[in-house]
Protein backbone atom coordinates (compact mmCIF):
# COMPACT_ATOMS: atom_id res chain seq x y z
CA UNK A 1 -51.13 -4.53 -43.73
CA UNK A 2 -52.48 -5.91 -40.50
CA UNK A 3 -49.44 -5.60 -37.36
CA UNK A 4 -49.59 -8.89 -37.19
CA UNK A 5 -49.01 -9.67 -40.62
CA UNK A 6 -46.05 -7.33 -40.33
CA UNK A 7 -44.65 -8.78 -37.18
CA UNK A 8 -44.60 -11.85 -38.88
CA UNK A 9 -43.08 -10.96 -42.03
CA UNK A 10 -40.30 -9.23 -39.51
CA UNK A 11 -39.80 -12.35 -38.07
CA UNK A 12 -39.56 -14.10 -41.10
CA UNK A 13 -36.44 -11.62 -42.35
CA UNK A 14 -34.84 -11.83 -39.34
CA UNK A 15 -34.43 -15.48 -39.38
CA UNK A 16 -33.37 -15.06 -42.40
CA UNK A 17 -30.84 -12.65 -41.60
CA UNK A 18 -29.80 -15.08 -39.17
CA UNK A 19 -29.07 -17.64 -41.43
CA UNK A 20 -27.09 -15.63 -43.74
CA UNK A 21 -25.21 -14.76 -40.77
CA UNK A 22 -24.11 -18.05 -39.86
CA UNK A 23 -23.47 -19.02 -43.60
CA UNK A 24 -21.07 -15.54 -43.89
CA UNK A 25 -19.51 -16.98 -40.46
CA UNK A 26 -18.58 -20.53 -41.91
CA UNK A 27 -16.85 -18.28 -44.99
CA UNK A 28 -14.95 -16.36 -42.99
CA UNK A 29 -14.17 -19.27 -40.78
CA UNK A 30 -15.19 -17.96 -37.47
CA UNK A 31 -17.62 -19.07 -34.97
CA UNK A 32 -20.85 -16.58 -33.76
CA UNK A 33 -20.02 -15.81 -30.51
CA UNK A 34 -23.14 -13.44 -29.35
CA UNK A 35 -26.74 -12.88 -30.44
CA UNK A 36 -26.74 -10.64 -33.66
CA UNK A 37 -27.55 -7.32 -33.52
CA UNK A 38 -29.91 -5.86 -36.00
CA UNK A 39 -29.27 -2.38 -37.92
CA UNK A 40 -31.57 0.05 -39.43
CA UNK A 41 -34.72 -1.60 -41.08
CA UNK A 42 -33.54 -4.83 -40.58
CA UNK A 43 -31.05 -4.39 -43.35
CA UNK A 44 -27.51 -5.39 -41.69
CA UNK A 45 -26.58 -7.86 -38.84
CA UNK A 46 -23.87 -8.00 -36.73
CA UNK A 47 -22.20 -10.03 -34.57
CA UNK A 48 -18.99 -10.89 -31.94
CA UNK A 49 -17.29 -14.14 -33.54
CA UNK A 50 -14.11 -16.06 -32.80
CA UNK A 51 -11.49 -16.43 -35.45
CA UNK A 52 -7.95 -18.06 -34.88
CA UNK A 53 -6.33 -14.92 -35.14
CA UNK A 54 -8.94 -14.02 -31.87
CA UNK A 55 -11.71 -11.95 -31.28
CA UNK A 56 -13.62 -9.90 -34.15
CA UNK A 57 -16.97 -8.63 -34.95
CA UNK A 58 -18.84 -10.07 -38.26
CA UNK A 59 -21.24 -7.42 -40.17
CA UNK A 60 -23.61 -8.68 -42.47
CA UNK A 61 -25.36 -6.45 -45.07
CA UNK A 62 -28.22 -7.17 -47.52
CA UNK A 63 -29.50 -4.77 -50.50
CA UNK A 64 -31.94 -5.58 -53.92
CA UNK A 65 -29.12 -6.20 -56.33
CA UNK A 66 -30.12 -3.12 -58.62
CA UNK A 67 -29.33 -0.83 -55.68
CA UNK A 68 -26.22 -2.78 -53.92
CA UNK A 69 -22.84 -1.86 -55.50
CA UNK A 70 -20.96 1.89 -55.12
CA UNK A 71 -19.68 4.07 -52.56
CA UNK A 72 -22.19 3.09 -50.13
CA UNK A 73 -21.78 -0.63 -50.70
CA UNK A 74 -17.76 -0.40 -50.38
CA UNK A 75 -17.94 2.61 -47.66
CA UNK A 76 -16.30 0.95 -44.39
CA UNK A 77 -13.60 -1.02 -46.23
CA UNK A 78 -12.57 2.73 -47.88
CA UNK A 79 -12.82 3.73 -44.61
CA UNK A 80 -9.54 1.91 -44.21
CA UNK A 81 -7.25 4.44 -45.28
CA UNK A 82 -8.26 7.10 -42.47
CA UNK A 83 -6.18 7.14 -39.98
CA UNK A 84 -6.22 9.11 -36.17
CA UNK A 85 -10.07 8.38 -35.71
CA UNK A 86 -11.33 5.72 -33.42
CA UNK A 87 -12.84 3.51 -35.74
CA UNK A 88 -13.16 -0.94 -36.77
CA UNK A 89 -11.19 -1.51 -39.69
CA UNK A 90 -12.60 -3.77 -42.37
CA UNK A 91 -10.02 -7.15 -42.35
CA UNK A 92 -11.85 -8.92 -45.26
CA UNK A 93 -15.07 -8.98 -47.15
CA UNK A 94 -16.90 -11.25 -49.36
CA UNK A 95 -19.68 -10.70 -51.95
CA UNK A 96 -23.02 -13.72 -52.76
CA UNK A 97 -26.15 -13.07 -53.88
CA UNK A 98 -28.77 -14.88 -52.50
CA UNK A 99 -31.94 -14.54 -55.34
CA UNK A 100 -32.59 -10.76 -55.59
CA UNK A 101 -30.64 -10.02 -52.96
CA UNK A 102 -26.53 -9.13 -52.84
CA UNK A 103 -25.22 -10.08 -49.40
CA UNK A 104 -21.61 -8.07 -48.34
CA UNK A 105 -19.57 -9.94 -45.02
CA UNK A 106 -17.13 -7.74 -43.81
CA UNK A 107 -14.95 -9.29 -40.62
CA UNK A 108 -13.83 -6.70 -38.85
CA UNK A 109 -11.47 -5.89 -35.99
CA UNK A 110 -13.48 -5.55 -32.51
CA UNK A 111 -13.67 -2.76 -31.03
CA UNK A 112 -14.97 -2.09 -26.95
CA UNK A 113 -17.98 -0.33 -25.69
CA UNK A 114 -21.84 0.19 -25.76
CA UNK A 115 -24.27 2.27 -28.07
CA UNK A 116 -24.67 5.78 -26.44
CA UNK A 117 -27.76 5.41 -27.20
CA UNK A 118 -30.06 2.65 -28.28
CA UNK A 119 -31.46 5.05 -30.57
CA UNK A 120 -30.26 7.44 -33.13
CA UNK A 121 -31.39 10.19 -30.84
CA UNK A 122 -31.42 10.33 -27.40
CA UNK A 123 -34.40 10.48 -25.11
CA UNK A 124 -32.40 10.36 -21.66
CA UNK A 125 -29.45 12.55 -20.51
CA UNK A 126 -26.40 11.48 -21.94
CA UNK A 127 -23.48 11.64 -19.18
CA UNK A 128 -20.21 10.98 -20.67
CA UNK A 129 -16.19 11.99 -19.70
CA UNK A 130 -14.07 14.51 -20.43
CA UNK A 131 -11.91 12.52 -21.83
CA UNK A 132 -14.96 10.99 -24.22
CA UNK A 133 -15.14 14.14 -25.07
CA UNK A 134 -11.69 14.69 -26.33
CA UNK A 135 -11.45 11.41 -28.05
CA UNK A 136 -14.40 12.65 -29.93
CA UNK A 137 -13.05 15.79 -30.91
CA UNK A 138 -9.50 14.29 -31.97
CA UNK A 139 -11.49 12.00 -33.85
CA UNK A 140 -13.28 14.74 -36.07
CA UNK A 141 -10.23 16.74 -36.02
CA UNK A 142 -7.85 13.74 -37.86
CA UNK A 143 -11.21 12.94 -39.94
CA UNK A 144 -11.28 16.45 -41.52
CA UNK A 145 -7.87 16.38 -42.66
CA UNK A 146 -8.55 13.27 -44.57
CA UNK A 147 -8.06 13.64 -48.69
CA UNK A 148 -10.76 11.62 -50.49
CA UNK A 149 -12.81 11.46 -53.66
CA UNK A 150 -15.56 9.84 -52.23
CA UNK A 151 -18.84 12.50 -51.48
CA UNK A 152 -21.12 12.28 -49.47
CA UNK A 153 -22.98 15.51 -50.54
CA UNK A 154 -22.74 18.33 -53.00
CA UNK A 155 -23.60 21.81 -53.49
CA UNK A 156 -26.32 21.05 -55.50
CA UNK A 157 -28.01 18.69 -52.98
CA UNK A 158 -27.46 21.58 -49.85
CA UNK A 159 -28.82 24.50 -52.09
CA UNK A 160 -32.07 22.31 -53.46
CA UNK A 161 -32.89 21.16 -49.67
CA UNK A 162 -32.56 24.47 -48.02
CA UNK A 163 -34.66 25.88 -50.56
CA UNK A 164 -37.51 23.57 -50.25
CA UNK A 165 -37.75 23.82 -46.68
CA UNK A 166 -36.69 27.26 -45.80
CA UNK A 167 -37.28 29.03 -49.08
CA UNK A 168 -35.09 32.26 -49.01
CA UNK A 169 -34.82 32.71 -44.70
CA UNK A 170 -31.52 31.01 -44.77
CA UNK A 171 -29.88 33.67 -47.34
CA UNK A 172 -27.26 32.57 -49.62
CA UNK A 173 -26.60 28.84 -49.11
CA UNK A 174 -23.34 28.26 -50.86
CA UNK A 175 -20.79 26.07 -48.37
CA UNK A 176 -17.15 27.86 -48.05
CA UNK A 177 -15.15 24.50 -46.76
CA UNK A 178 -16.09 20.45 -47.65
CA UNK A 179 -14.28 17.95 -45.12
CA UNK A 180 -14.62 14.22 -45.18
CA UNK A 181 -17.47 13.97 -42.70
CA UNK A 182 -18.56 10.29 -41.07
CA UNK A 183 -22.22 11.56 -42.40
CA UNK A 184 -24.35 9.66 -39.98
CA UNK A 185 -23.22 10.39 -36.76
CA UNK A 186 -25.59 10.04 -33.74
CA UNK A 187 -25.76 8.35 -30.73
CA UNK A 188 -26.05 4.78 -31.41
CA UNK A 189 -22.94 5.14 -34.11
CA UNK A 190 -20.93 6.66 -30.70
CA UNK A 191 -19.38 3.95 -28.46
CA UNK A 192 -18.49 4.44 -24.48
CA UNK A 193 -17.09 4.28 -22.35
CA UNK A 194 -13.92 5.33 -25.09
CA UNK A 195 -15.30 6.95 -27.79
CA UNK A 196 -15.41 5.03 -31.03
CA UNK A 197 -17.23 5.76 -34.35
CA UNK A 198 -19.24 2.74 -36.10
CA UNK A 199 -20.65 2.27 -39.45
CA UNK A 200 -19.22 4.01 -42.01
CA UNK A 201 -21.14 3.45 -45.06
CA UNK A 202 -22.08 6.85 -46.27
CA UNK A 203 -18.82 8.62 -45.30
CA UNK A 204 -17.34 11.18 -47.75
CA UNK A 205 -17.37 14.92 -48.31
CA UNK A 206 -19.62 16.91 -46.75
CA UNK A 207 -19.93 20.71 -45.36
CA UNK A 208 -17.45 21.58 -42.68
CA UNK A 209 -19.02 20.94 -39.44
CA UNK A 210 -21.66 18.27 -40.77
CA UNK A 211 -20.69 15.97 -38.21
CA UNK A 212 -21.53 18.13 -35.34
CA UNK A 213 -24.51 19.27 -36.56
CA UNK A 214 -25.85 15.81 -37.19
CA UNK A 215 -25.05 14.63 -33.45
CA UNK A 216 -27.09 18.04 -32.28
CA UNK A 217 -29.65 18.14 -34.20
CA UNK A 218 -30.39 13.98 -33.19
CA UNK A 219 -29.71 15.18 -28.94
CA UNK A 220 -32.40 18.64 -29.44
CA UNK A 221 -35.36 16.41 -27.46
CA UNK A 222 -32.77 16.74 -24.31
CA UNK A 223 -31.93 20.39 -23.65
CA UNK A 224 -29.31 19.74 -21.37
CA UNK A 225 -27.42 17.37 -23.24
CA UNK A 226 -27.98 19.51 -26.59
CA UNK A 227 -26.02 22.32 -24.38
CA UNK A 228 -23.33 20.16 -23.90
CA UNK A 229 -22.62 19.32 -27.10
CA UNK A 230 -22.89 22.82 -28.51
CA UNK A 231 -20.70 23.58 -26.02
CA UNK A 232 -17.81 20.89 -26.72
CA UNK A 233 -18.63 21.18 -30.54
CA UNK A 234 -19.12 24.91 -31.47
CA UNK A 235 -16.23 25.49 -33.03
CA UNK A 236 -18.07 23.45 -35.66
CA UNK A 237 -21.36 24.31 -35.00
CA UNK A 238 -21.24 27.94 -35.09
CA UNK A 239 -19.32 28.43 -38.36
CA UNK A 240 -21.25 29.54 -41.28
CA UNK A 241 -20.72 26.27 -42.99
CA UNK A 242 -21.79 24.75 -39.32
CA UNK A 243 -25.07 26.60 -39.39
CA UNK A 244 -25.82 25.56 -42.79
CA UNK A 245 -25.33 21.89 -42.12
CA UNK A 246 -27.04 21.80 -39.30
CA UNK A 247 -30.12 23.41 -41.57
CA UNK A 248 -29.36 20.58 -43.69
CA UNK A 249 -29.12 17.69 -40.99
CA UNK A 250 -32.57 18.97 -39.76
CA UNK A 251 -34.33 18.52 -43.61
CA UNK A 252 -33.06 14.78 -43.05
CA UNK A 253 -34.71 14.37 -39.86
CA UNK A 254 -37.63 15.87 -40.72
CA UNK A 255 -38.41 13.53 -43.92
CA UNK A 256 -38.26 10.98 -40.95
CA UNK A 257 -40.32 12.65 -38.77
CA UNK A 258 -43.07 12.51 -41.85
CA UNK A 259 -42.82 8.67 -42.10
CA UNK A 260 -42.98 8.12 -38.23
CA UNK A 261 -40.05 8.28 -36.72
CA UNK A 262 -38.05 10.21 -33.79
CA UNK A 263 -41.56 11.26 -32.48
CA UNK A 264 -41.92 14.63 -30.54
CA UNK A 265 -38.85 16.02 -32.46
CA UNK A 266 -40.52 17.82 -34.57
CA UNK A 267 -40.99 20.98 -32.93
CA UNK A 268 -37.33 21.26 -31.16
CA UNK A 269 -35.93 20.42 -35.02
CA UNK A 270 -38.38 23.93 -35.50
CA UNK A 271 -36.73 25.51 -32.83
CA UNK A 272 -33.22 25.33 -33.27
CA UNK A 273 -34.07 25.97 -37.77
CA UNK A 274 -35.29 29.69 -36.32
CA UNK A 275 -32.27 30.16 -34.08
CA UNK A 276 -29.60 28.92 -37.14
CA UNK A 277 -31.48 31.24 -39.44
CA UNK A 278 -31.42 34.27 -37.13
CA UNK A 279 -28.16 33.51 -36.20
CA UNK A 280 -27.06 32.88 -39.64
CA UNK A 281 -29.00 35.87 -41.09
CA UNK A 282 -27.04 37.96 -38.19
CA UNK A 283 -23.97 36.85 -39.62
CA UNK A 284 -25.05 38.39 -43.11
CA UNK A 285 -25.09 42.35 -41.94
């Protein structure tokens, strides 16, 4: 399809978007009170608003109705019950369709800060406090501890992806410890200047460490900042289970990579695989 075409048709969705917003505003009674910020693919929007019970922020999702629905669907009002992580908390939702389309609005409590990163990954040095630092790590610490049923992966899907990619260099790919694991966190789910983790859709059990190895594997195009956060993380990172999910977070950015996306990762991603695997197959004498 011609750009143009597509910039249209993008244009066209996100005025849609827009007016689902403001129609999931009037439900929750609340009044837009910023532009709306657009998620991944143009699939969510969110918002500031004011309520009478003060200041929140709206998020809008949309999904084809044969795929809305499940853990995903209901992920950051489960993410309710965890408690000790600097997170939004999910006040009320409400469920339309719209045609094909399900719509979720989920008000939220409002929470302080800026993206990390504009992007998932980060192309510029990321300078942040000590004390972010700390918050982060409490944050995963009280996260791990959490008891759920909800998953987020499974042996099954670990062992088939490792294979495919790395064939037999990674050695025996069975995970020792599963911890409820945010699942997609990277730099534009991190707020500053206090450190607060957004968008909890996917979150569930996952391979010790898979939170640590996602936020590497998405800072490997700046070396310096990739340091630091081995460094402040590798108590996760360097675990056996850490190594293996960090194999596993790099299979997810690579199917990316393939369709366009986080360009000139590629070959760090390549990098740090032949490090984890010699360090990993280290580890096995």
């Amino acid at each position: 399809m011609p750009e143009l075409e597509v910039s249209a048709a993008d244009a066209a969705h996100r005025a849609w978007l827009t007016d689902l917003f403001a129609n999931a505003a009037e439900r929750a009674q609340a009044t837009v009170a910023g532009e709306p910020v657009f998620g991944w693919n143009d699939r969510s929007a969110g918002a500031p608003v004011a309520t009478a019970d003060g200041e929140r922020w709206l998020r809008l999702v949309v999904e084809q109705q044969a795929w809305a629905g499940g853990e995903f669907w209901t992920g950051n009002g489960d993410a309710n019950v965890i408690t000790g992580v600097a997170k939004p908390r999910v006040l009320e939702h409400c469920d339309w369709t719209e045609g094909p389309w399900a719509v979720r609005a989920e008000l939220m409590t409002q929470v302080h800060g800026t993206p990390c990163s504009p992007t998932p990954d980060v192309r510029a040095p990321i300078d942040l406090p000590s004390a972010w630092w700390s918050e982060l790590t409490s944050s995963l610490a009280a996260l791990a501890t959490v008891a759920t049923e909800r998953v987020h992966l499974r042996q099954a899907d670990v062992t088939r992806r490792l294979e495919v990619f790395f064939g037999d260099r990674a050695g025996d790919p069975t995970v020792s410890r599963w911890t409820a694991a945010h699942a997609d966190l990277h730099w534009a789910n991190l707020l500053a200047p206090h450190c607060v983790l957004v968008d909890w859709e996917g979150w569930g059990l996952a391979p010790a460490g898979y939170d640590a190895a996602c936020l590497y594997v998405h800072t490997l195009l700046e070396p310096a900042s990739a340091d630091k956060v081995h460094a402040e993380l590798v108590e996760h990172l360097d675990t056996r289970d850490g190594l293996l999910a960090q194999l596993y977070a790099t299979t997810r950015l690579l199917q990316r990579v393939d369709h366009g996306d986080y360009p000139g990762l590629a070959i760090p991603l390549h990098h740090n695989v032949n490090r984890v695997i010699a360090q990993l197959t280290d580890d096995a004498h």
